[in-house]
N, C-alpha and C. Protein backbone atom coordinates (compact mmCIF):
# COMPACT_ATOMS: atom_id res chain seq x y z
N UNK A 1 -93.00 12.38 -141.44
CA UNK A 1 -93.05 13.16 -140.23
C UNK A 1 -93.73 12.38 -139.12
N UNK A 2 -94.54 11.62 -139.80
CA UNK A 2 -95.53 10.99 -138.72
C UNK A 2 -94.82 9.71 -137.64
N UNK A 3 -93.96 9.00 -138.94
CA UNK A 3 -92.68 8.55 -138.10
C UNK A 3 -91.65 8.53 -137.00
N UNK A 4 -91.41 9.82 -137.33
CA UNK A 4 -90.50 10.56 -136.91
C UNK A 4 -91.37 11.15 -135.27
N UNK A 5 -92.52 11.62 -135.60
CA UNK A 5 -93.13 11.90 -133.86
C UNK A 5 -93.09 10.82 -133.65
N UNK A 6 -93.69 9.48 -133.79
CA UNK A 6 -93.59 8.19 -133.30
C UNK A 6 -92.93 7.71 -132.67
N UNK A 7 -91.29 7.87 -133.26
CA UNK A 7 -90.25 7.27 -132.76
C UNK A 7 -89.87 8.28 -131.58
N UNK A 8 -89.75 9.60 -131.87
CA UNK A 8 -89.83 10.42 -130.54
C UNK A 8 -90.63 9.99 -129.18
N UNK A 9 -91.58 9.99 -129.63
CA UNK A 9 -92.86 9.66 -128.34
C UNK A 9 -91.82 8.17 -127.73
N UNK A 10 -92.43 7.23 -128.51
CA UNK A 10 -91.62 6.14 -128.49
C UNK A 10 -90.55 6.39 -127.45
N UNK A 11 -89.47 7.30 -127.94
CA UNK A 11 -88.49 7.12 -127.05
C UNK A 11 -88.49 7.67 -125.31
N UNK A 12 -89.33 8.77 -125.51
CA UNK A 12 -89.75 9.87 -124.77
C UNK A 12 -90.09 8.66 -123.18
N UNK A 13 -91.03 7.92 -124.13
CA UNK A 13 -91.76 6.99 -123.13
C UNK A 13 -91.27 5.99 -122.50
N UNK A 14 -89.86 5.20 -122.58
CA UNK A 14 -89.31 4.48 -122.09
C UNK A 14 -87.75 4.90 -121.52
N UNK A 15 -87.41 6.21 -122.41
CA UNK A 15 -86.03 6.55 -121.34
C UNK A 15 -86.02 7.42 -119.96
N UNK A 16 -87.25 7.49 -119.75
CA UNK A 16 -86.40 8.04 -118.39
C UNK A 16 -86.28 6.66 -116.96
N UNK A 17 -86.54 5.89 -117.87
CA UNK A 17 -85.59 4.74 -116.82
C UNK A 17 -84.90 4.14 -117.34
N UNK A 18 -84.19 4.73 -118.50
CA UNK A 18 -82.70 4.06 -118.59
C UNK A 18 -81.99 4.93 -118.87
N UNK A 19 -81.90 6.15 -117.57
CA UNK A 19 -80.69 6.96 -117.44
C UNK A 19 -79.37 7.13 -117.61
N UNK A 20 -78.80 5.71 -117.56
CA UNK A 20 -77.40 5.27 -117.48
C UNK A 20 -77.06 5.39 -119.56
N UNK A 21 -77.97 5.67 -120.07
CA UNK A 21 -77.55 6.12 -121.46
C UNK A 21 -77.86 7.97 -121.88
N UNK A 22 -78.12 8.80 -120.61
CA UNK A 22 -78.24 9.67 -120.83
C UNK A 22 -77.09 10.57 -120.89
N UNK A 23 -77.27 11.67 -121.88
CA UNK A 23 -76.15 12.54 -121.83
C UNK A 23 -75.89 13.40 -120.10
N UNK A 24 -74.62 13.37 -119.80
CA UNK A 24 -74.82 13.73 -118.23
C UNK A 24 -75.55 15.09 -118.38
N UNK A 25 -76.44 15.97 -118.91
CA UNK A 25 -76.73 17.20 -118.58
C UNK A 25 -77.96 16.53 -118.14
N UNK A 26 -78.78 15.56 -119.13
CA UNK A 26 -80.10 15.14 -118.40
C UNK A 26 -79.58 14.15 -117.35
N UNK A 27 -78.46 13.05 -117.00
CA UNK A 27 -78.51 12.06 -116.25
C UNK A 27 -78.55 13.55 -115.21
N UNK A 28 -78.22 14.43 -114.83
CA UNK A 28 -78.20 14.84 -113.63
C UNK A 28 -79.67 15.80 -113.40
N UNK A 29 -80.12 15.95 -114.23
CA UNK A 29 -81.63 16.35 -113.96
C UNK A 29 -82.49 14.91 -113.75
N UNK A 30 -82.30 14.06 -114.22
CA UNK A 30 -83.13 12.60 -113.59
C UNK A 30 -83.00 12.78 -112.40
N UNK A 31 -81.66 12.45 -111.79
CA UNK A 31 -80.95 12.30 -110.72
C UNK A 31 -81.86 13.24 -110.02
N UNK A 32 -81.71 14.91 -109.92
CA UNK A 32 -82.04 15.63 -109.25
C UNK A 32 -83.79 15.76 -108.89
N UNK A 33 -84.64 15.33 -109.84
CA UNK A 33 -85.80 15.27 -110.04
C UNK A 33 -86.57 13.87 -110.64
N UNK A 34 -86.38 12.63 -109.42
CA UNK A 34 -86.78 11.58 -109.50
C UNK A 34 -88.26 11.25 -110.29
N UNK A 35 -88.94 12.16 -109.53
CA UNK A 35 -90.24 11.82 -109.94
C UNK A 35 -90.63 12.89 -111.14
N UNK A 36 -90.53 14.08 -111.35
CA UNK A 36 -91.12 15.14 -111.94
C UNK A 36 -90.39 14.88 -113.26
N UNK A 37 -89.02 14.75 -113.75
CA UNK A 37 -88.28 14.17 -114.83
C UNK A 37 -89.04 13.53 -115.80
N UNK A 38 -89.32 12.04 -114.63
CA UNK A 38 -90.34 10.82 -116.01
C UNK A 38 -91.66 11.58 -115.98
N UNK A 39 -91.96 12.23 -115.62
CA UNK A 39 -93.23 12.65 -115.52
C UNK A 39 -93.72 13.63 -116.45
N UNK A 40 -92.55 14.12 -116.57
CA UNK A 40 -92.38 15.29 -117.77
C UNK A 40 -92.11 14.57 -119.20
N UNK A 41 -91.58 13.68 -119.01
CA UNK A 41 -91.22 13.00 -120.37
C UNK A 41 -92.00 12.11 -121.03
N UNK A 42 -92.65 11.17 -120.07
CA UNK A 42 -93.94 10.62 -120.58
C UNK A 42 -95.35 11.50 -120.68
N UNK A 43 -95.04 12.60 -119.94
CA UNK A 43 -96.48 13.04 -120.29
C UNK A 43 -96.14 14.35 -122.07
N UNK A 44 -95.03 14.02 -121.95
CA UNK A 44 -94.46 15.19 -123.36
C UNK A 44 -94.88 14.21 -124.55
N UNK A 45 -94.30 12.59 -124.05
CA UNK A 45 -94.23 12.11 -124.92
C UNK A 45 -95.78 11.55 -125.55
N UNK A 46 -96.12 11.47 -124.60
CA UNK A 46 -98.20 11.37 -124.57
C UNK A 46 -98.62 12.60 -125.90
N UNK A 47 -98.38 13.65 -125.48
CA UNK A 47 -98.42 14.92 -125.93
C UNK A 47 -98.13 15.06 -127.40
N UNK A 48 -96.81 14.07 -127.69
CA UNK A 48 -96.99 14.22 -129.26
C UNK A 48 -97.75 13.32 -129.82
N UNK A 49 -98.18 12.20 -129.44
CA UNK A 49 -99.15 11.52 -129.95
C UNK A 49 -100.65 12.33 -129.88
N UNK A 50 -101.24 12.28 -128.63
CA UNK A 50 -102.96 12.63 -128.49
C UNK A 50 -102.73 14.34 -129.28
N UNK A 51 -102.14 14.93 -129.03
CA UNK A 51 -102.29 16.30 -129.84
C UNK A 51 -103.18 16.20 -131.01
N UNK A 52 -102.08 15.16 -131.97
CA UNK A 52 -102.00 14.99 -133.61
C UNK A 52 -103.41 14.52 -133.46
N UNK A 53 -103.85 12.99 -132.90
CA UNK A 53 -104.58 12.58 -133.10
C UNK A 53 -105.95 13.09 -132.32
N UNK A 54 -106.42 14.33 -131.81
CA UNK A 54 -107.32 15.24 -131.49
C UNK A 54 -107.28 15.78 -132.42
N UNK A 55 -106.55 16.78 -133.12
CA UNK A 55 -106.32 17.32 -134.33
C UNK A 55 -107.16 16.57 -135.72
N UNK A 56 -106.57 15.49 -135.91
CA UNK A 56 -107.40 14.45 -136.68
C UNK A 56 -108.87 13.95 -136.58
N UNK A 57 -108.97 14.45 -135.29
CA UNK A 57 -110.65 13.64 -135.12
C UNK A 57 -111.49 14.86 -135.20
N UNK A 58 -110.79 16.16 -135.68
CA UNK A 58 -111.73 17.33 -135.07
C UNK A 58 -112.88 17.45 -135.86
N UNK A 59 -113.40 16.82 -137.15
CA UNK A 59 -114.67 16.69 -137.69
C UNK A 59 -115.64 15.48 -137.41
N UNK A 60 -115.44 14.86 -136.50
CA UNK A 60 -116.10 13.68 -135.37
C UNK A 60 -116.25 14.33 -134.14
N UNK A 61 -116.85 15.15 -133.66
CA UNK A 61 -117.02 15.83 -132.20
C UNK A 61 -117.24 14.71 -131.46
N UNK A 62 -117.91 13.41 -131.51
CA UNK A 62 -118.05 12.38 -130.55
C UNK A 62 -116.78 11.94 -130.03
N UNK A 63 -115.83 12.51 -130.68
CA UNK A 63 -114.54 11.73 -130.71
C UNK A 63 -113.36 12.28 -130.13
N UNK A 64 -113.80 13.83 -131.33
CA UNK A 64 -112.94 14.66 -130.70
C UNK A 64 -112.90 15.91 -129.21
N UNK A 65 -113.99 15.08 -128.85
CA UNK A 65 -114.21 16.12 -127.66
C UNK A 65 -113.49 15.43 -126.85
N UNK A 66 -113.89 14.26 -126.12
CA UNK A 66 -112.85 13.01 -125.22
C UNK A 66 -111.39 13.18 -125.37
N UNK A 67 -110.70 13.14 -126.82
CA UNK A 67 -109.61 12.81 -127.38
C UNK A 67 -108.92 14.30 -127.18
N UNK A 68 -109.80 15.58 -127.02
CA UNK A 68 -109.56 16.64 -126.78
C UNK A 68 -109.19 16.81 -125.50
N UNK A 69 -109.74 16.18 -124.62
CA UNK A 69 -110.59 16.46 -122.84
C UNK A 69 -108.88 15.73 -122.60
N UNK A 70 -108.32 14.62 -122.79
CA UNK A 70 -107.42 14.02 -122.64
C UNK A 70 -105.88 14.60 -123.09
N UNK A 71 -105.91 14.94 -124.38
CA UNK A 71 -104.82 15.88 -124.65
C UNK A 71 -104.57 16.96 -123.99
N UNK A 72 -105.52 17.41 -123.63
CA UNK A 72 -105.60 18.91 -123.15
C UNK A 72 -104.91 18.54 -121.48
N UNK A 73 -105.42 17.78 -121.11
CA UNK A 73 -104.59 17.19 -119.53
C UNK A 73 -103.71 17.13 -119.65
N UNK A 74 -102.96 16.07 -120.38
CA UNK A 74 -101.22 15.31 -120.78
C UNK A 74 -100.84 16.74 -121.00
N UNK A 75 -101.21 17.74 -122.21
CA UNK A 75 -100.58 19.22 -122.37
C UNK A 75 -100.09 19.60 -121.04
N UNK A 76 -101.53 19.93 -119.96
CA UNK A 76 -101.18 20.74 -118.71
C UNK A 76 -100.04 20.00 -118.34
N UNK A 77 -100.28 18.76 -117.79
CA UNK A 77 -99.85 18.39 -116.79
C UNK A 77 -97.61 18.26 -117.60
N UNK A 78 -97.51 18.49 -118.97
CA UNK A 78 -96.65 18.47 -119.87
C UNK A 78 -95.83 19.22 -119.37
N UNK A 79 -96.93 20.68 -119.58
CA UNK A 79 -96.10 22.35 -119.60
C UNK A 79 -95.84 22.27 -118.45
N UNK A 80 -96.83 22.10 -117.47
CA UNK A 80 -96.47 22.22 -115.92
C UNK A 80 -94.81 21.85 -115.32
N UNK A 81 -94.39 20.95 -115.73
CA UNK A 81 -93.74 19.93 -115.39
C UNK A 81 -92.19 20.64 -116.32
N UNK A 82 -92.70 21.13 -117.45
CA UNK A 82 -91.57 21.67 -118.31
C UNK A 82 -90.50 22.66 -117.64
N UNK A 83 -91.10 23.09 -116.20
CA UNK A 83 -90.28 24.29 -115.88
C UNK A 83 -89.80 24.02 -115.06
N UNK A 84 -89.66 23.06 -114.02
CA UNK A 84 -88.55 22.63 -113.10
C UNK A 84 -87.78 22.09 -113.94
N UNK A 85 -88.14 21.08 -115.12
CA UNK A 85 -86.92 20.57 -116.01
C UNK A 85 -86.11 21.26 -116.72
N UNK A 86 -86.36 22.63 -117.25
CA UNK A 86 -85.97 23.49 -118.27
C UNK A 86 -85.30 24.17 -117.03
N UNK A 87 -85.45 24.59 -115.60
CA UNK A 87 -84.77 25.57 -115.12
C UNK A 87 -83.90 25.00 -113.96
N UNK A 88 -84.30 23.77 -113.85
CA UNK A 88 -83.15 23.12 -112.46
C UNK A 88 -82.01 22.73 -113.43
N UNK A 89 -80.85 22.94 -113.09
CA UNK A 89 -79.25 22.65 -113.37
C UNK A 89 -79.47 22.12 -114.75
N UNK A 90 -79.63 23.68 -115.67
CA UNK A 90 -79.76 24.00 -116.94
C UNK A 90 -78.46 23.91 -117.74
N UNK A 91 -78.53 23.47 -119.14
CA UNK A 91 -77.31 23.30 -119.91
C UNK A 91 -76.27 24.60 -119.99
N UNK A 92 -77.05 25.75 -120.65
CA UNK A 92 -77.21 27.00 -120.28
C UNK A 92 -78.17 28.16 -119.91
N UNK A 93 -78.21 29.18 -119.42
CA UNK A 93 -79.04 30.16 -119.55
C UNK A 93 -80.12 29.92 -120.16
N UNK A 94 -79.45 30.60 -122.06
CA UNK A 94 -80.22 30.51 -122.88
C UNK A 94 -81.25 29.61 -123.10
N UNK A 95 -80.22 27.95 -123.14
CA UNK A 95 -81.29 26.75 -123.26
C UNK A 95 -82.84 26.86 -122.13
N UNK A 96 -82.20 26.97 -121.03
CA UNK A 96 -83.60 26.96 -120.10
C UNK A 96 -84.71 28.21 -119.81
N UNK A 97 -84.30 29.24 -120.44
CA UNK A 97 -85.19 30.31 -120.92
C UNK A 97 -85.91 29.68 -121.83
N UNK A 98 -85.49 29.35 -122.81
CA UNK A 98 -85.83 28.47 -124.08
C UNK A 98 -86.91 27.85 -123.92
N UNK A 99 -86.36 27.09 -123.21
CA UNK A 99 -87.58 25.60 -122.80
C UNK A 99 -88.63 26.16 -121.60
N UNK A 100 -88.65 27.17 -121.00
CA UNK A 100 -89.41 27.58 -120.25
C UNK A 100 -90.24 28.31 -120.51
N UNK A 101 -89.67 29.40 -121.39
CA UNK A 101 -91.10 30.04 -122.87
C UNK A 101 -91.82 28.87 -123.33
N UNK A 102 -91.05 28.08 -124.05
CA UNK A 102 -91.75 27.01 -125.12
C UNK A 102 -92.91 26.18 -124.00
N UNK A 103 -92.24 25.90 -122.49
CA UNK A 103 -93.66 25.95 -121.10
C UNK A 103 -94.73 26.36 -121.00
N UNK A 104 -94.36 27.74 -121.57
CA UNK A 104 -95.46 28.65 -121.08
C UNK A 104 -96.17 29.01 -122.45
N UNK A 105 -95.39 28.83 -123.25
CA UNK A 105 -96.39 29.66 -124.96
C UNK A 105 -97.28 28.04 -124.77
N UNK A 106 -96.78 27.02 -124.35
CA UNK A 106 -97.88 26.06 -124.95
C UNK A 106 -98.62 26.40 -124.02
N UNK A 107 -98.87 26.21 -122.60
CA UNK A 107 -99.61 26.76 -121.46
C UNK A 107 -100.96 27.30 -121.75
N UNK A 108 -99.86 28.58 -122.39
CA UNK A 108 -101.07 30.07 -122.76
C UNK A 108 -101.84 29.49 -123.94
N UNK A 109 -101.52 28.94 -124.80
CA UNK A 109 -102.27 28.74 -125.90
C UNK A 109 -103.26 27.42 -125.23
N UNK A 110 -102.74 26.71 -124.99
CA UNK A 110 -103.84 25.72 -124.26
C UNK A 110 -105.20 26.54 -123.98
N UNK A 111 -104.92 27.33 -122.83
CA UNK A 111 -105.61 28.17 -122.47
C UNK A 111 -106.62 28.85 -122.92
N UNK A 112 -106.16 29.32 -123.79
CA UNK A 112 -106.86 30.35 -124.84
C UNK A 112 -107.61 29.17 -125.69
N UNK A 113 -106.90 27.87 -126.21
CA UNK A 113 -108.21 27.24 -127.02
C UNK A 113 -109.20 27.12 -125.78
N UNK A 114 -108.98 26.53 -124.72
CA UNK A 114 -110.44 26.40 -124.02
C UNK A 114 -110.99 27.37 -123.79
N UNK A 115 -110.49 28.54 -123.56
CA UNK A 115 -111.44 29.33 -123.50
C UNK A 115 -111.70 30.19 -124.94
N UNK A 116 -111.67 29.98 -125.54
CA UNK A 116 -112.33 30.42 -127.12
C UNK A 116 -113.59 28.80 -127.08
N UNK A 117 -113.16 27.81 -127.24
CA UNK A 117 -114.14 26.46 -127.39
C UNK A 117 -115.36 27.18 -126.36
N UNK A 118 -115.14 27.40 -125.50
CA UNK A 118 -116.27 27.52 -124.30
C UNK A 118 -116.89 28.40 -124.93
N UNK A 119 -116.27 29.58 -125.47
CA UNK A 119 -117.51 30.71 -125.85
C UNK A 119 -118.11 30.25 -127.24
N UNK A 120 -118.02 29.27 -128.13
CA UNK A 120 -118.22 29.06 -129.31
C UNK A 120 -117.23 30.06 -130.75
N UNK A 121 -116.19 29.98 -130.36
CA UNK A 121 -115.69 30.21 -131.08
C UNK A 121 -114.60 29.62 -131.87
N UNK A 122 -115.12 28.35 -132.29
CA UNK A 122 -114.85 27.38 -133.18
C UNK A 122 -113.16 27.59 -134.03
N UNK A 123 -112.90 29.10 -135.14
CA UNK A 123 -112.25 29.23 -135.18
C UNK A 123 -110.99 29.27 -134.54
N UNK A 124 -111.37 30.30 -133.90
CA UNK A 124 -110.07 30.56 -132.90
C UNK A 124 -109.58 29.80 -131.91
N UNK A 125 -110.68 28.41 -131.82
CA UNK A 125 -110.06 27.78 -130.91
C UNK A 125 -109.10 26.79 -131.96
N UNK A 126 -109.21 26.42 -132.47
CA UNK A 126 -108.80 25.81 -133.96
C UNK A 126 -107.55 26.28 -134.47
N UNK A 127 -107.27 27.71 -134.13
CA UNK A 127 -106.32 28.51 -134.70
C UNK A 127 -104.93 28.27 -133.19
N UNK A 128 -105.83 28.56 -131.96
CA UNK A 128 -105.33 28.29 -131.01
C UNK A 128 -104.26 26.72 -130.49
N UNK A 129 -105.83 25.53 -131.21
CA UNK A 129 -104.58 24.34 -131.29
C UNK A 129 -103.59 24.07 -132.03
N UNK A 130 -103.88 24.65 -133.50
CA UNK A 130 -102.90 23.99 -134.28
C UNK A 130 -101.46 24.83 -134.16
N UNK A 131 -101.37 25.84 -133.32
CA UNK A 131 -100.47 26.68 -132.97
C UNK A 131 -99.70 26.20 -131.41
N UNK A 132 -100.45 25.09 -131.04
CA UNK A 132 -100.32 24.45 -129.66
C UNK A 132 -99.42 23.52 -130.33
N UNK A 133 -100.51 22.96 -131.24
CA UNK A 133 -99.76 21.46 -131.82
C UNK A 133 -98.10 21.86 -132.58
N UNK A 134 -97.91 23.10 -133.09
CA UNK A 134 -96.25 23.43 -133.66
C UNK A 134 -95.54 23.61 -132.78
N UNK A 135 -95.67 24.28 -131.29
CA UNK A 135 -95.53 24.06 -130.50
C UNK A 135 -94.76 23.08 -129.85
N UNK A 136 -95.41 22.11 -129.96
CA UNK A 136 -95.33 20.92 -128.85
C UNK A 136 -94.73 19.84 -129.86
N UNK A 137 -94.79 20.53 -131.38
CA UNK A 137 -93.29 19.81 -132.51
C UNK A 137 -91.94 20.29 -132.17
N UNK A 138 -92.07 21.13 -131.62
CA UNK A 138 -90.48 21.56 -130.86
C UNK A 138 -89.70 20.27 -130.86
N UNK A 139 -90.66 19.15 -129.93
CA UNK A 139 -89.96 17.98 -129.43
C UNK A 139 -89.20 17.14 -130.22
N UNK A 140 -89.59 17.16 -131.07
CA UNK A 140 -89.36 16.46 -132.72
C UNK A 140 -87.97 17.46 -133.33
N UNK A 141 -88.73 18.79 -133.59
CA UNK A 141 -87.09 19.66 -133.77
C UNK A 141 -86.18 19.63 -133.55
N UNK A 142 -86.26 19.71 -132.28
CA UNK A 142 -84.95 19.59 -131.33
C UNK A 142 -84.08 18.37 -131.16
N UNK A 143 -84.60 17.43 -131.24
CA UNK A 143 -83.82 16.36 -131.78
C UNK A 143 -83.27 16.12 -133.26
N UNK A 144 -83.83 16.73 -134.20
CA UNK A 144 -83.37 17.07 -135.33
C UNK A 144 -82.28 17.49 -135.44
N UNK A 145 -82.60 18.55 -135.07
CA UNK A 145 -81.31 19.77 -135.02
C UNK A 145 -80.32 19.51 -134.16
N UNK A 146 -80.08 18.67 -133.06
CA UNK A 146 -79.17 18.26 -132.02
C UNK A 146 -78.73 17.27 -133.14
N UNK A 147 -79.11 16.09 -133.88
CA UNK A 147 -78.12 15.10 -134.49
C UNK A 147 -77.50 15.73 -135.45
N UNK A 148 -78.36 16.96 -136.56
CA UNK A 148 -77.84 17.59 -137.09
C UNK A 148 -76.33 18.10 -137.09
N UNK A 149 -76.53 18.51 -136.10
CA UNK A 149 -75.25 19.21 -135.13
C UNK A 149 -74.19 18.53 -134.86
N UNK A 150 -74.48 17.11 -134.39
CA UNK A 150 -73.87 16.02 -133.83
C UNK A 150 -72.86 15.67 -135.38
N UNK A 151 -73.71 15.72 -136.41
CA UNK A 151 -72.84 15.26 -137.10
C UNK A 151 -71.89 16.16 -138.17
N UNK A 152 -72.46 17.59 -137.85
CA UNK A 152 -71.67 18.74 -138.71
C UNK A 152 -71.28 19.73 -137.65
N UNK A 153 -71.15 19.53 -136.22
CA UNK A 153 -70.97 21.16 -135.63
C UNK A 153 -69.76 20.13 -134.95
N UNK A 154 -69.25 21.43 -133.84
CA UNK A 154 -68.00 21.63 -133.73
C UNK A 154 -68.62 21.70 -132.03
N UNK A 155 -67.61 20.84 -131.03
CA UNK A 155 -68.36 20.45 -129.66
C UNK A 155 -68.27 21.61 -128.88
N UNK A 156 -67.07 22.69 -129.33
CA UNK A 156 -66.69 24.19 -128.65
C UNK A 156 -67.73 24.59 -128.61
N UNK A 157 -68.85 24.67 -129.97
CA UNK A 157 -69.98 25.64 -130.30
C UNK A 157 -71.62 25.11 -129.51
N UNK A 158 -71.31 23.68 -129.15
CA UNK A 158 -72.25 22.59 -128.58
C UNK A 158 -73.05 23.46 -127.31
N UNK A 159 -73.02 24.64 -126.61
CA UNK A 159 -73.34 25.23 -125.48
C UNK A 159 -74.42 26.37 -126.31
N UNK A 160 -73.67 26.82 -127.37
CA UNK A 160 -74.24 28.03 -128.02
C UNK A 160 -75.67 27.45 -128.95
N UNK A 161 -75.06 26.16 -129.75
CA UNK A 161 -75.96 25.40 -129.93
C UNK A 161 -77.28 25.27 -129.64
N UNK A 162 -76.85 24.37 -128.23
CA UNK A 162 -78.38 23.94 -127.63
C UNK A 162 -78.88 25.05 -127.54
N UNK A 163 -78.32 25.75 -127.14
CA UNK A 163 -79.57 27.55 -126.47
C UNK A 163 -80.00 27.91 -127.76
N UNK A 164 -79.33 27.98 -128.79
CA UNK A 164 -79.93 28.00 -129.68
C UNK A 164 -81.50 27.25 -130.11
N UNK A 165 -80.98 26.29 -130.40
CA UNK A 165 -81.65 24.98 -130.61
C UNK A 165 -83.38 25.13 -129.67
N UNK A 166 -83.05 25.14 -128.48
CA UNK A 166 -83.87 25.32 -127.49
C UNK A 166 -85.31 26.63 -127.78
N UNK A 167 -84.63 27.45 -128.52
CA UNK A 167 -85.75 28.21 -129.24
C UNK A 167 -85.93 27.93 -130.32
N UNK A 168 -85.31 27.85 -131.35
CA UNK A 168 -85.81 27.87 -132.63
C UNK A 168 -86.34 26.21 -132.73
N UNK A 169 -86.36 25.32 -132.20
CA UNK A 169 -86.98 24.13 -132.43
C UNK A 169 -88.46 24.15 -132.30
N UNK A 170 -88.93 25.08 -131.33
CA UNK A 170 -90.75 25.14 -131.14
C UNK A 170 -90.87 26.71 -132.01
N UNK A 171 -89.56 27.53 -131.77
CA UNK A 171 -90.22 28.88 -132.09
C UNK A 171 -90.40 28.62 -133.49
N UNK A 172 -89.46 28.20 -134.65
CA UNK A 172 -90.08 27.99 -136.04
C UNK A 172 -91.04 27.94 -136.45
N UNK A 173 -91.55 26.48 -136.36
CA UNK A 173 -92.79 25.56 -136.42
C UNK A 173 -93.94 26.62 -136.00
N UNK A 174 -93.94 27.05 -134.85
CA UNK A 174 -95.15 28.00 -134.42
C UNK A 174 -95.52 29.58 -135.11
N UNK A 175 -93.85 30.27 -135.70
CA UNK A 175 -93.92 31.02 -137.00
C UNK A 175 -94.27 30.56 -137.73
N UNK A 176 -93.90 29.64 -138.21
CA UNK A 176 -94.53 28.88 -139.78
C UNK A 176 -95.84 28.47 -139.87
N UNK A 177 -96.69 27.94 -138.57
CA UNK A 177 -97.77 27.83 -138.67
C UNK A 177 -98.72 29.30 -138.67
N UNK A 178 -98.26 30.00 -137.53
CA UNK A 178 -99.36 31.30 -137.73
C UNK A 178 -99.00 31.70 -139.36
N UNK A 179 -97.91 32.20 -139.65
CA UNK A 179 -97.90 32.53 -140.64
C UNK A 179 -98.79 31.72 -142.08
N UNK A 180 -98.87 30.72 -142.19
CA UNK A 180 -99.17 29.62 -143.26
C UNK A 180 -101.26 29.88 -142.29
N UNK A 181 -101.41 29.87 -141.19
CA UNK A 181 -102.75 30.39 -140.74
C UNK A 181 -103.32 31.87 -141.48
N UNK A 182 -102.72 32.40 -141.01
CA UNK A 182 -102.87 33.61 -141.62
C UNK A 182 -103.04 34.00 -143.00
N UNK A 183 -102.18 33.22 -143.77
CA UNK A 183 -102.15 33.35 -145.37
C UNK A 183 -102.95 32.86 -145.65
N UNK A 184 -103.72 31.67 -145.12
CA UNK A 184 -105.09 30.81 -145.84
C UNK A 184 -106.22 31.64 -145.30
N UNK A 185 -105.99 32.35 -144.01
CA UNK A 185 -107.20 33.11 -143.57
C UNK A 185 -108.04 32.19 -143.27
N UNK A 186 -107.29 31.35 -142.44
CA UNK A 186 -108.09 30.22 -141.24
C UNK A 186 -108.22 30.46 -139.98
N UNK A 187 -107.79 31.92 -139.67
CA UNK A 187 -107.81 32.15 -138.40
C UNK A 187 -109.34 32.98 -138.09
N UNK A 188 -109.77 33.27 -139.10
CA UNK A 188 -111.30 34.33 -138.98
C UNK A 188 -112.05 33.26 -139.23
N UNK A 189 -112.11 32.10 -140.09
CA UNK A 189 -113.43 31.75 -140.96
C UNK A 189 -113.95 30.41 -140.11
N UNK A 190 -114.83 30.25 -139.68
CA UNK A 190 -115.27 28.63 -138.99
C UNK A 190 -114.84 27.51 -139.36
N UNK A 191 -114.19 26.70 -139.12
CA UNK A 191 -113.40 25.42 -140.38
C UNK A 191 -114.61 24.64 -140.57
N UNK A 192 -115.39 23.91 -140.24
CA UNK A 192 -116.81 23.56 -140.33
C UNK A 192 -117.19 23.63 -141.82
């Protein structure tokens, strides 16, 4: 898996200047959104890296507070950025609803960890990231499930698809985590 975000980020971080290999739904959102486009993509692609590795440092507070302070920016400045891309000259509907929730659920949860961290509430802020971090695996999903597709679906169904795709790539991961939270009953207890 760890790969696999890698090569995402990886890619995240060097294509939005080589448009001329993009599928035309994004070459024409580059096009339309010069600056906010790469901006969204490198800071997404930032996003799957520093997440994980905040996540990882969270029993080093020297470490993980900085590594926190920094993710937590690339996030904003991520989601921010997610909703002119998700809603200017959208694949479909569906897709850019999609991606504009998946904007805003990371947003809100951002949110909510800092403000749970601020009051000392260790858990819930804890419960808050790692529900950020399934989240923001969407990115990873969704490319999954698009080659998936690519190599077993049918190009008629390719519209229904993505909108598809577009939710269930972050919405899963973020069921599966509360849920798998919940069952260990890591969402009440201090991880500490």
């Amino acid at each position: 898996m760890a790969l696999l975000v890698i090569y995402t980020a990886a890619k995240a971080l060097y294509s939005p200047w080589l448009v001329d290999d993009f599928p035309e739904e994004l070459a024409i959102k580059a096009e339309l959104m010069p600056a906010i486009f790469p901006l969204h993509m490198v800071s997404g692609a930032l996003a799957l890296i520093l997440v994980p590795v905040a996540l990882l440092l969270r029993r080093r507070p020297r470490w993980h507070r900085p590594a926190g302070r920094i993710a937590a920016s690339i996030v904003a400045l991520a989601g921010l950025t997610a909703f002119p891309v998700a809603l200017i000259e959208p694949v479909t509907l569906g897709s850019a609803l999609g991606f504009a929730t998946q904007g805003a659920v990371w947003l809100v949860l951002l949110g909510l960890g800092l403000w749970n961290i601020r009051r000392g509430r260790v858990a819930a802020h804890r419960t808050c990231m790692l529900l950020m971090a399934a989240t923001t695996s969407g990115a990873v999903f969704f490319r999954v499930f698009l080659a998936l597709f690519a190599m077993r679906g049918s190009y008629r169904h390719y519209e229904l698809f993505y909108a598809c795709d577009a939710w269930f790539a972050w919405g899963l991961p973020l069921i599966a985590t509360a849920l798998w939270l919940k069952g260990t009953g890591a969402t009440t207890r201090d991880p500490r």
